[in-house]
PDB file of N, CA and C in Angstrom:
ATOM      1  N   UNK A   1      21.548 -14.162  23.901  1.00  0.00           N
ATOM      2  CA  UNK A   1      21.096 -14.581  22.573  1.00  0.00           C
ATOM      3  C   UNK A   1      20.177 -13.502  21.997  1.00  0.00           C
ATOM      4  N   UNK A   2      20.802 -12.926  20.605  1.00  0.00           N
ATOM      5  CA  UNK A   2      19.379 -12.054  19.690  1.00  0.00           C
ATOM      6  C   UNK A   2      18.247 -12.722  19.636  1.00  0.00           C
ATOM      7  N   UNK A   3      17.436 -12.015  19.382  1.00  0.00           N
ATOM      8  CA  UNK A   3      15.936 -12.716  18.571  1.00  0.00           C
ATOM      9  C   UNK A   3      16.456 -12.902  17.201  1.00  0.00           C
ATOM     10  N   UNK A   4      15.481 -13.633  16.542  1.00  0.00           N
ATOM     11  CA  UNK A   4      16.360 -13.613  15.233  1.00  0.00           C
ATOM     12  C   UNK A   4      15.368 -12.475  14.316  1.00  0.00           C
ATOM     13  N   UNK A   5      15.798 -12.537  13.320  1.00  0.00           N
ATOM     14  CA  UNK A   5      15.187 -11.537  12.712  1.00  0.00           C
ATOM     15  C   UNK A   5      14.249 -11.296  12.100  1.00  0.00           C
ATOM     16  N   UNK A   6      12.718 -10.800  11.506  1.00  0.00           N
ATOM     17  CA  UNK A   6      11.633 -11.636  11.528  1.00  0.00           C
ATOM     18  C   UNK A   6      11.353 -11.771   9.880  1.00  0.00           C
ATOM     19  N   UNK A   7      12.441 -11.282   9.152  1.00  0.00           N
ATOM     20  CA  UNK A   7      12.530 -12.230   7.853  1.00  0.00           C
ATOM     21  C   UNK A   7      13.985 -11.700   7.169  1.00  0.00           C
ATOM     22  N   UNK A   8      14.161 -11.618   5.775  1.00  0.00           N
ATOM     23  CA  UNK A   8      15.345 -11.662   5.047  1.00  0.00           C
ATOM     24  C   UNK A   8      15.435  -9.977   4.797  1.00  0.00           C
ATOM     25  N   UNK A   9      14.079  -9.637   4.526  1.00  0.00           N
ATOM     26  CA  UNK A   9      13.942  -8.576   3.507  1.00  0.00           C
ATOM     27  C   UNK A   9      13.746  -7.245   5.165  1.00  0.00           C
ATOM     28  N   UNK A  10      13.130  -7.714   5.930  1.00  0.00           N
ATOM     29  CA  UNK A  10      12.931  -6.272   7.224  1.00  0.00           C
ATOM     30  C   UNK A  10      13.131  -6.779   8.528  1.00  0.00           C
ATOM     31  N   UNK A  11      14.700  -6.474   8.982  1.00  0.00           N
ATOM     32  CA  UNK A  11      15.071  -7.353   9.875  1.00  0.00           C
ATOM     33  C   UNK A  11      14.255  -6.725  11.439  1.00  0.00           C
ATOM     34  N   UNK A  12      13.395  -6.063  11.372  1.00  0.00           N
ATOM     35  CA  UNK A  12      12.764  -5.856  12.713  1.00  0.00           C
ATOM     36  C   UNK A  12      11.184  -4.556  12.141  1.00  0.00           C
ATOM     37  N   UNK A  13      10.531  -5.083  13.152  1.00  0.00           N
ATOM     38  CA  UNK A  13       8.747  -4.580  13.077  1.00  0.00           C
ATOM     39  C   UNK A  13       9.035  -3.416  12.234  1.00  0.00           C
ATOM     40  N   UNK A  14       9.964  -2.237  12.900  1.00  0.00           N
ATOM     41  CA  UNK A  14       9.762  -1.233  12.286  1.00  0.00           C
ATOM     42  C   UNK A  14      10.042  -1.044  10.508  1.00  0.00           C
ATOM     43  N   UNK A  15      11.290  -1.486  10.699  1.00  0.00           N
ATOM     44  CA  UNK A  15      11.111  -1.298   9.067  1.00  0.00           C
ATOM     45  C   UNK A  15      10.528  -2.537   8.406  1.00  0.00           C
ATOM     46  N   UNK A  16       9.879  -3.097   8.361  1.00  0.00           N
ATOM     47  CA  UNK A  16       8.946  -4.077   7.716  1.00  0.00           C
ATOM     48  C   UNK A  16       7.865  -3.205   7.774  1.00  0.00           C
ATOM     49  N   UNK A  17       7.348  -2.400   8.873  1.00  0.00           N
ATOM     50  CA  UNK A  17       5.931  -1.542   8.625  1.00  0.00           C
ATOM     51  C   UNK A  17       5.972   0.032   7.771  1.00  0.00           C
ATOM     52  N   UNK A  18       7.829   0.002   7.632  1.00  0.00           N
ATOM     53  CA  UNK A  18       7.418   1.038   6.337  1.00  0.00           C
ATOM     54  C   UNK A  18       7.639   0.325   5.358  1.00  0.00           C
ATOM     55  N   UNK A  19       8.474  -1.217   5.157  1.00  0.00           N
ATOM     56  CA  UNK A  19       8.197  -1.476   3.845  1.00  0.00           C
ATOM     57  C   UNK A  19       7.085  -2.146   3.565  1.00  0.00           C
ATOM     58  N   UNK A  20       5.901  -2.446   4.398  1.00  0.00           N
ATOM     59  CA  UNK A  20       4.233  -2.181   3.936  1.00  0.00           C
ATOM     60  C   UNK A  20       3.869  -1.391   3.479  1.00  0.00           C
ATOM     61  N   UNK A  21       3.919  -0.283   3.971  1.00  0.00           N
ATOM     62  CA  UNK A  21       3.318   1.355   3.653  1.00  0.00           C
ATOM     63  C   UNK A  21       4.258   1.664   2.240  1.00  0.00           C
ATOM     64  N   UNK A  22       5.106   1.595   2.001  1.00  0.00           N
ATOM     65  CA  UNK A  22       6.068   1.401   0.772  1.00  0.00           C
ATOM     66  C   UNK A  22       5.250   0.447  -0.547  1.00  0.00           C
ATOM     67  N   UNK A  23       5.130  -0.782  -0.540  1.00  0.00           N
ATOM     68  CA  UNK A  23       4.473  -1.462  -1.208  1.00  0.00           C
ATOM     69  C   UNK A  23       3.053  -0.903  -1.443  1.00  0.00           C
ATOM     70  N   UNK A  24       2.414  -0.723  -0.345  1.00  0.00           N
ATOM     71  CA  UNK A  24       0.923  -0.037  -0.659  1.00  0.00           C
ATOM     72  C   UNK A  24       0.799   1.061  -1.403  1.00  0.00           C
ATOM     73  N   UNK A  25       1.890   1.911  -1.426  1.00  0.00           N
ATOM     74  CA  UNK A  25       2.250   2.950  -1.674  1.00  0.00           C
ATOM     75  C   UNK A  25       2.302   2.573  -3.773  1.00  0.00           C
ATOM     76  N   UNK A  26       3.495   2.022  -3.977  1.00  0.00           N
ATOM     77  CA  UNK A  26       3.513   1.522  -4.821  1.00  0.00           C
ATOM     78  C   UNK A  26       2.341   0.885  -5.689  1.00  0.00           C
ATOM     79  N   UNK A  27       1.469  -0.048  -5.131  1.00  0.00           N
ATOM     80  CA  UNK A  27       0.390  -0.585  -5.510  1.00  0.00           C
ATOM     81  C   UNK A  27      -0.144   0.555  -6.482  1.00  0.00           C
ATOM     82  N   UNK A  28      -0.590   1.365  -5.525  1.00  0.00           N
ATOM     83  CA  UNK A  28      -1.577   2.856  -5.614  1.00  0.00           C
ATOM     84  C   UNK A  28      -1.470   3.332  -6.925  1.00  0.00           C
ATOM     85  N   UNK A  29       0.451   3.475  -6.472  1.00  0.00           N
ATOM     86  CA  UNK A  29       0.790   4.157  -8.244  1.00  0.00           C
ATOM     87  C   UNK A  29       0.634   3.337  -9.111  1.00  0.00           C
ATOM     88  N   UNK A  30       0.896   2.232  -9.481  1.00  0.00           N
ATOM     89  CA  UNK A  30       0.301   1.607 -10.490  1.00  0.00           C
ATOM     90  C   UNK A  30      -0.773   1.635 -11.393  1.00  0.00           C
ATOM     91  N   UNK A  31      -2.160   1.235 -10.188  1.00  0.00           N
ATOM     92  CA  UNK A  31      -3.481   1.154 -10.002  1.00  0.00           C
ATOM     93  C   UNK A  31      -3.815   2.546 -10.904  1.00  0.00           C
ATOM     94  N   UNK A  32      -3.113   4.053  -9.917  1.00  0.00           N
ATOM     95  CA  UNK A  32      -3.280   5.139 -10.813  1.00  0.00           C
ATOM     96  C   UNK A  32      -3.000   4.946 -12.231  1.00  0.00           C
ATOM     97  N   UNK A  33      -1.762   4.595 -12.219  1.00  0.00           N
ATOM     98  CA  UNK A  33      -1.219   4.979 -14.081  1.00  0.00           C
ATOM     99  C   UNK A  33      -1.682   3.919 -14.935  1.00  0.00           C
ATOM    100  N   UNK A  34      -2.527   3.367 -14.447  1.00  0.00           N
ATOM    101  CA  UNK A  34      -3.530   2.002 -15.630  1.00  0.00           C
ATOM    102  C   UNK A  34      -4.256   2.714 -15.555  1.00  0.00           C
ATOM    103  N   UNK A  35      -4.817   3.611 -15.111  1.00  0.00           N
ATOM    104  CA  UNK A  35      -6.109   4.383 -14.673  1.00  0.00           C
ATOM    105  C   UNK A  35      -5.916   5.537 -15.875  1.00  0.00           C
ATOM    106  N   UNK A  36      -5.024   6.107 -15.808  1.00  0.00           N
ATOM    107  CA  UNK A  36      -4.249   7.249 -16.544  1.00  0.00           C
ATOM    108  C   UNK A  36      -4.585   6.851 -17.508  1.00  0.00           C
ATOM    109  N   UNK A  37      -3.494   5.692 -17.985  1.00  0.00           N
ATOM    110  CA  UNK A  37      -3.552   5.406 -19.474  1.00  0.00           C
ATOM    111  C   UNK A  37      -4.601   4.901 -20.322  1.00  0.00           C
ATOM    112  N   UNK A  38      -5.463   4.399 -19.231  1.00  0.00           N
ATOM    113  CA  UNK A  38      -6.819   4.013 -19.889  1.00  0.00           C
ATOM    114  C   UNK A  38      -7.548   5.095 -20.718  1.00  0.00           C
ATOM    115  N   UNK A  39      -7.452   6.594 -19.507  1.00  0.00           N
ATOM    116  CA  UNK A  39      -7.805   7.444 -20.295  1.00  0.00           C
ATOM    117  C   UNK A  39      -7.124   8.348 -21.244  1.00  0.00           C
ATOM    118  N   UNK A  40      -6.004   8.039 -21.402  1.00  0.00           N
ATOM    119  CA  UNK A  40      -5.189   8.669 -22.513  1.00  0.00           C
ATOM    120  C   UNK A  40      -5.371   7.832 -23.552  1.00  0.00           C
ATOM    121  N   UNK A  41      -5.526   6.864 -23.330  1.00  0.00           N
ATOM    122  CA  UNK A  41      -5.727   5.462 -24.512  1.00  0.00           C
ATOM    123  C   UNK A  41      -6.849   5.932 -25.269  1.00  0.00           C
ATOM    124  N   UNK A  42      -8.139   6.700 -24.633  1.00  0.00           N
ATOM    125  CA  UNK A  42      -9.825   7.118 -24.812  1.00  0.00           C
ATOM    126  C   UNK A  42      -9.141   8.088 -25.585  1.00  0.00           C
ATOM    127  N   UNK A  43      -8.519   9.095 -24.939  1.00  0.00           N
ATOM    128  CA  UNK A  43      -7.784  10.574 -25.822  1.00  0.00           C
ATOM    129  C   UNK A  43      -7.437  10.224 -27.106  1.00  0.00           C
ATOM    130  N   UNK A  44      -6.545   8.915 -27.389  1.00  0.00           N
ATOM    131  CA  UNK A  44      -5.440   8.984 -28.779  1.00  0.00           C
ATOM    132  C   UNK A  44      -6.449   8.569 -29.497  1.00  0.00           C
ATOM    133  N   UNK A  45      -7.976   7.661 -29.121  1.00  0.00           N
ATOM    134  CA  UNK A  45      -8.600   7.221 -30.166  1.00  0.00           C
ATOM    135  C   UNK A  45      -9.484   8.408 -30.711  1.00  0.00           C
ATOM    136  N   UNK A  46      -9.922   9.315 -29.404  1.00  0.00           N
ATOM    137  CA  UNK A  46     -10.627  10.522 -29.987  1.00  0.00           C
ATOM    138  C   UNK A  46      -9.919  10.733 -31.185  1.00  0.00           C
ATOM    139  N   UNK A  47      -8.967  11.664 -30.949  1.00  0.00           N
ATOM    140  CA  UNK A  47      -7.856  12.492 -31.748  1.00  0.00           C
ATOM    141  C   UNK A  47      -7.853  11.849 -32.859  1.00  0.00           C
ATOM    142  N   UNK A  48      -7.465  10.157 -33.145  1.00  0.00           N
ATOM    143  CA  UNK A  48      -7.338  10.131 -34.228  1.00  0.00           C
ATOM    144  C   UNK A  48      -8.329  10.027 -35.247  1.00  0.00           C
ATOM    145  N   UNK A  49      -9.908   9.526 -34.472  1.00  0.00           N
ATOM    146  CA  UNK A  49     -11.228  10.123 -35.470  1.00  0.00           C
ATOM    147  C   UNK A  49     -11.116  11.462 -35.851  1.00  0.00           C
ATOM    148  N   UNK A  50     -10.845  12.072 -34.866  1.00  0.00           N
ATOM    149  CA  UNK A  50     -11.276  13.633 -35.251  1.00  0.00           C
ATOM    150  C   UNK A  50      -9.997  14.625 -35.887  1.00  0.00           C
ATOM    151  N   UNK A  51      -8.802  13.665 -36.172  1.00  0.00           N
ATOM    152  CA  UNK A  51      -7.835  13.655 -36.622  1.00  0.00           C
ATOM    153  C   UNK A  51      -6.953  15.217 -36.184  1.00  0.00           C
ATOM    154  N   UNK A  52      -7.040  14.864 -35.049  1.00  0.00           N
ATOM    155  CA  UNK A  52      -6.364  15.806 -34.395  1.00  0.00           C
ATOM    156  C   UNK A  52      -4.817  15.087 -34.033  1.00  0.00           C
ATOM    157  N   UNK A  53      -3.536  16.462 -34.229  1.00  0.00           N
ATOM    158  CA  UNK A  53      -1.996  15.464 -33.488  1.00  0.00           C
ATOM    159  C   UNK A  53      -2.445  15.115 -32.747  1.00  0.00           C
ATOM    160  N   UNK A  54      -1.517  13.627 -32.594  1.00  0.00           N
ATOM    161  CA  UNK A  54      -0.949  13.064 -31.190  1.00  0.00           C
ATOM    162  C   UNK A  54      -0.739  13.914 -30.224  1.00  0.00           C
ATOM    163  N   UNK A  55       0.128  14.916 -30.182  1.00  0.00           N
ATOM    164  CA  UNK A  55       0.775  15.657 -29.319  1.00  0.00           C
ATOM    165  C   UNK A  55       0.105  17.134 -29.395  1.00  0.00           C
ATOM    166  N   UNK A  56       0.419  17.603 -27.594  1.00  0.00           N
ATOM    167  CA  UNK A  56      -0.138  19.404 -27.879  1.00  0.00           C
ATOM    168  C   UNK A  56       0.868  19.438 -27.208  1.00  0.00           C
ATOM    169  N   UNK A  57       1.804  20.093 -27.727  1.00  0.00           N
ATOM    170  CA  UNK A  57       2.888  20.635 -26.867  1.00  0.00           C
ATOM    171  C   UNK A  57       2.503  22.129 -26.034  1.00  0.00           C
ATOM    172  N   UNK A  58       1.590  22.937 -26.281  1.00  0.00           N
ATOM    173  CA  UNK A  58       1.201  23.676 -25.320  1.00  0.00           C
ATOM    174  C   UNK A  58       0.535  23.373 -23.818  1.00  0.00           C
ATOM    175  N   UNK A  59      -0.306  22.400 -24.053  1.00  0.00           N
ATOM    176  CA  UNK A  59      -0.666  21.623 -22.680  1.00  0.00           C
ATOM    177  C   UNK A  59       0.422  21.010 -22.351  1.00  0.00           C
ATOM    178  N   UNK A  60       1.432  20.061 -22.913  1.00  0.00           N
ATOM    179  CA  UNK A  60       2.379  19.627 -22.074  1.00  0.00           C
ATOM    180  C   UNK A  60       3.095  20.479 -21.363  1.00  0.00           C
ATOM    181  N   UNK A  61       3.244  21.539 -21.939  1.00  0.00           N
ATOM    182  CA  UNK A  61       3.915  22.792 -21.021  1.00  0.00           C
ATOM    183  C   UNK A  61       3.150  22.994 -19.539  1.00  0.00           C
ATOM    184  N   UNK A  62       1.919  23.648 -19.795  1.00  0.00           N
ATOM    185  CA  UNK A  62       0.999  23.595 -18.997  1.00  0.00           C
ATOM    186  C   UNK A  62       0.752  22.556 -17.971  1.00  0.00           C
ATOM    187  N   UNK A  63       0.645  21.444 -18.405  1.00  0.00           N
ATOM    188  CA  UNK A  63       0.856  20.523 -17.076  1.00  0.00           C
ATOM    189  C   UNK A  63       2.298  20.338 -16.801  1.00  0.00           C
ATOM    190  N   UNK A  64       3.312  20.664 -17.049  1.00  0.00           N
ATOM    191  CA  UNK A  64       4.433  20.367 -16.697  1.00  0.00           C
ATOM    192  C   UNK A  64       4.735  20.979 -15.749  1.00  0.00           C
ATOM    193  N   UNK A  65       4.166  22.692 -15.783  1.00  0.00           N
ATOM    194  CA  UNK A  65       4.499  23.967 -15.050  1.00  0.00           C
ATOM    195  C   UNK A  65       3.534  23.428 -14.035  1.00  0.00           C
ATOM    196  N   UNK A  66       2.057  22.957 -14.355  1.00  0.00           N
ATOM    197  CA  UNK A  66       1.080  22.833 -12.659  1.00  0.00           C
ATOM    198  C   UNK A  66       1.837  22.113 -12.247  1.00  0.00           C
ATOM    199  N   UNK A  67       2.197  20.428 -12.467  1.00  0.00           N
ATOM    200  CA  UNK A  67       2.754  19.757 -11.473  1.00  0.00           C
ATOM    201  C   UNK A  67       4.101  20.239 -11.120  1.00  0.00           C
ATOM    202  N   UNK A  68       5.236  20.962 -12.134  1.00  0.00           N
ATOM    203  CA  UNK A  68       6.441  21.103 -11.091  1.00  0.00           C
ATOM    204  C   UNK A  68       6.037  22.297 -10.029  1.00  0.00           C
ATOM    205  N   UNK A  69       4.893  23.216  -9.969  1.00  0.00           N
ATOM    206  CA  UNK A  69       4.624  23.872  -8.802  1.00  0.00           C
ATOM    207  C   UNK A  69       4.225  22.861  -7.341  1.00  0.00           C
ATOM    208  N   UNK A  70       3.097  22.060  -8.088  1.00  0.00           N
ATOM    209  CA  UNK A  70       2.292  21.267  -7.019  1.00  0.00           C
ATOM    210  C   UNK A  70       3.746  20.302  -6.349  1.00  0.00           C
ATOM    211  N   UNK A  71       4.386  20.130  -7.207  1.00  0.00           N
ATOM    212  CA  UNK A  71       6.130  19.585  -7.086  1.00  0.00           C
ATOM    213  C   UNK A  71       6.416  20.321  -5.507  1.00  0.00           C
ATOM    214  N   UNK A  72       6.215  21.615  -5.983  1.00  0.00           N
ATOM    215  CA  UNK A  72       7.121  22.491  -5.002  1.00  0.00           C
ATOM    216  C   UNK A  72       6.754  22.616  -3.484  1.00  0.00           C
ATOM    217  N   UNK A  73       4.984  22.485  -3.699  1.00  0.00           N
ATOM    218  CA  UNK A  73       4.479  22.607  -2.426  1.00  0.00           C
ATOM    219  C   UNK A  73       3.745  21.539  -2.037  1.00  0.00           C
ATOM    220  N   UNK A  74       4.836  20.569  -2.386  1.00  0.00           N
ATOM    221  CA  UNK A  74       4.744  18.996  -1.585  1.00  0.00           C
ATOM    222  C   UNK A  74       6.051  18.941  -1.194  1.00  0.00           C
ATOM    223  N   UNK A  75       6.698  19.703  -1.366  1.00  0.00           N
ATOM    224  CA  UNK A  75       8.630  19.192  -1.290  1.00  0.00           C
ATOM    225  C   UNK A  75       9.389  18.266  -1.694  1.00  0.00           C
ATOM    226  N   UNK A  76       8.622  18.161  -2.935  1.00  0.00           N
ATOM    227  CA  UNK A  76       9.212  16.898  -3.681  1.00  0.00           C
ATOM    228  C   UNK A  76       9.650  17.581  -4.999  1.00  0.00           C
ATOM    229  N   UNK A  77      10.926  17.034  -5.439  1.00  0.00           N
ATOM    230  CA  UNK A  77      11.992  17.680  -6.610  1.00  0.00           C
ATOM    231  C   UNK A  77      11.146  18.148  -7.308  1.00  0.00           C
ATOM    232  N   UNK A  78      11.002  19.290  -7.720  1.00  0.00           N
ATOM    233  CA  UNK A  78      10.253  19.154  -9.431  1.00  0.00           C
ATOM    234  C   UNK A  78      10.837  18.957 -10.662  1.00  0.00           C
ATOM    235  N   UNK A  79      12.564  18.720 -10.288  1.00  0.00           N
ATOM    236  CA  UNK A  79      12.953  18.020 -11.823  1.00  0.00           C
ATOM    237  C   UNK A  79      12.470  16.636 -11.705  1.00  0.00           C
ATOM    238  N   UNK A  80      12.553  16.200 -10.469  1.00  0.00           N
ATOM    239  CA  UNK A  80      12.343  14.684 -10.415  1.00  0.00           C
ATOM    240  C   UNK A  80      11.041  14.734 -11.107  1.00  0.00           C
ATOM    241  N   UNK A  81       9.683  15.376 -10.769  1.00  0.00           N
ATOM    242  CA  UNK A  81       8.641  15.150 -11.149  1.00  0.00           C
ATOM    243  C   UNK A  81       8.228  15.606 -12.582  1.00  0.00           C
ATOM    244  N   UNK A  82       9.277  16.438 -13.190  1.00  0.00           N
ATOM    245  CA  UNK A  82       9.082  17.066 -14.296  1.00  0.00           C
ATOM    246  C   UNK A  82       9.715  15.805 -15.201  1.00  0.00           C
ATOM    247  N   UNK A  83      10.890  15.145 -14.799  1.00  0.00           N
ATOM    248  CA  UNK A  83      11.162  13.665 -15.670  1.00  0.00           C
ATOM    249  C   UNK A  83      10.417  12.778 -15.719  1.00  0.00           C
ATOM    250  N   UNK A  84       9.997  12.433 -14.421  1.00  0.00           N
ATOM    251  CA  UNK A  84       8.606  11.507 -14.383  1.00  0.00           C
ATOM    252  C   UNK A  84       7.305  11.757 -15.145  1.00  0.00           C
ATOM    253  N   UNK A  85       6.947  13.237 -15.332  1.00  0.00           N
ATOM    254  CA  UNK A  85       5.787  13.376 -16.507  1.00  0.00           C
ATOM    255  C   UNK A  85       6.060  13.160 -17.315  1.00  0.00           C
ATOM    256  N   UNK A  86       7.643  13.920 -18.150  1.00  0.00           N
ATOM    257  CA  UNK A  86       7.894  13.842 -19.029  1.00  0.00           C
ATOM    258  C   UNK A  86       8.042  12.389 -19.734  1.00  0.00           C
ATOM    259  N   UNK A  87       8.176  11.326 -19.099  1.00  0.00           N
ATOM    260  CA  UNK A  87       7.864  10.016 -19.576  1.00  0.00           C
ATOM    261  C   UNK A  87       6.984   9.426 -19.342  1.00  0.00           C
ATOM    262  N   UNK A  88       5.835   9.928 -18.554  1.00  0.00           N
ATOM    263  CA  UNK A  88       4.219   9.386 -19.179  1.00  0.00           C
ATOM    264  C   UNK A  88       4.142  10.151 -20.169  1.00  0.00           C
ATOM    265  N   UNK A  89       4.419  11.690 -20.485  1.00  0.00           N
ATOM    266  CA  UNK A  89       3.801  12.219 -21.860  1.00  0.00           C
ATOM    267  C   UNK A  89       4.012  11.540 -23.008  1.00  0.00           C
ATOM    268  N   UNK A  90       5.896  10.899 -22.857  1.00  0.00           N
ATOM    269  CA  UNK A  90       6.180  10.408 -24.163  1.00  0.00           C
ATOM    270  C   UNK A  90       5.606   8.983 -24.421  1.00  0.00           C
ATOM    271  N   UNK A  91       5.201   8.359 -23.897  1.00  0.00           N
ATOM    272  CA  UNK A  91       4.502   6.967 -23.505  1.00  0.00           C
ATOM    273  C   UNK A  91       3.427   7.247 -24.152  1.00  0.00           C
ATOM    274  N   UNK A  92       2.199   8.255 -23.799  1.00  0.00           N
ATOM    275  CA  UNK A  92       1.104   8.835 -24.114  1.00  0.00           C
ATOM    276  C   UNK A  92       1.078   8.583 -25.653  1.00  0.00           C
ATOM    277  N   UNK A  93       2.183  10.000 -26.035  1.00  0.00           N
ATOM    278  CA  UNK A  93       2.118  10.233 -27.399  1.00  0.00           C
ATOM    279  C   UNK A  93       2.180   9.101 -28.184  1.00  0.00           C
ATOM    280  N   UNK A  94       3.154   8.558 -27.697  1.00  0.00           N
ATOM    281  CA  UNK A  94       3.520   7.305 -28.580  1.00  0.00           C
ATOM    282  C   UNK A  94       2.408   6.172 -28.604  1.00  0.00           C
ATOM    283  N   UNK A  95       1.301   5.911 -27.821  1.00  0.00           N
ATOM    284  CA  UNK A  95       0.338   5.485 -27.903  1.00  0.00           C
ATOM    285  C   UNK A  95      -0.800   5.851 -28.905  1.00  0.00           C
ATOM    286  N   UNK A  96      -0.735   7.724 -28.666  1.00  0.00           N
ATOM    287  CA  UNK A  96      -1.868   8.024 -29.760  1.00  0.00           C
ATOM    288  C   UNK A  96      -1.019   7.784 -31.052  1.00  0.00           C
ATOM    289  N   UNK A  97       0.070   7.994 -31.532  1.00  0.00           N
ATOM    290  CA  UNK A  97       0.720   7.927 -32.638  1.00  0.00           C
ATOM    291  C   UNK A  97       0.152   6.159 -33.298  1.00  0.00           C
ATOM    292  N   UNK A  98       0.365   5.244 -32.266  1.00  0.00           N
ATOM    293  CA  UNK A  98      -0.427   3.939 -32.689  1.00  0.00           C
ATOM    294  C   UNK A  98      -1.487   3.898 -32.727  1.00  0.00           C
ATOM    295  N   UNK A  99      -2.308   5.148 -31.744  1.00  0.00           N
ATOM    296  CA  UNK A  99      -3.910   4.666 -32.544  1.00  0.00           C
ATOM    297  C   UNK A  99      -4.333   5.599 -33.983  1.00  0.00           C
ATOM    298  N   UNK A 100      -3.404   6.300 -34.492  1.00  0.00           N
ATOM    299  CA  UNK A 100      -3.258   7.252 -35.325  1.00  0.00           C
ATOM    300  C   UNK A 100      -3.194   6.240 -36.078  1.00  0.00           C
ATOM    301  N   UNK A 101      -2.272   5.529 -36.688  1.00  0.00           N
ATOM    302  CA  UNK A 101      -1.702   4.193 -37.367  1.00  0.00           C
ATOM    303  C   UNK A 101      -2.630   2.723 -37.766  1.00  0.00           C
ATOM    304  N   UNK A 102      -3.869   2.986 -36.590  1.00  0.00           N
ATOM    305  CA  UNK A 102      -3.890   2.003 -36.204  1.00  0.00           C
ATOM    306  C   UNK A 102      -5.011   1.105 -36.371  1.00  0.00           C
TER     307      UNK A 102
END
């Protein structure tokens, strides 16, 4: 007779203890990007007192190029990570564009 399995979702210790470390993992990022946007949220209201664009497309360059390096020497894709900024930036903008509006 098997043991049975010790739930639906991680049929044995081991992978249930990376899908902990997975979830925690997850948590984190979250936790970060409320964190983020809080302070990009602070950014779009500056900008739009001081009526500066929404957008600097020269810094987006600029951080695009640090993280797809920091990309490189983590060994993690840097298109992957260069899509993934690229849709907090547009998120961003589109935030200051509403406090521009707003």
């Amino acid at each position: 007779m098997q043991p049975a399995p010790e739930s639906e979702d991680a049929p044995d210790g081991v992978l249930a203890a990376y899908r902990k470390s997975i979830d925690n993992i997850d948590a984190a990022i979250i936790h970060m990007l409320a964190e983020r946007f809080r302070i990009t949220q602070a950014v779009g209201e500056y900008k739009a007192k001081v009526t500066l664009p929404p957008a600097d497309p020269a810094r987006e360059q600029r951080q695009i190029s640090r993280l797809r390096k920091l990309s490189e020497e983590a060994d993690l894709d840097p298109e992957f990570s260069e899509k993934f900024l690229r849709f907090i930036i547009d998120e961003v903008i589109r935030h200051h564009e509403k406090a521009r509006k707003g």
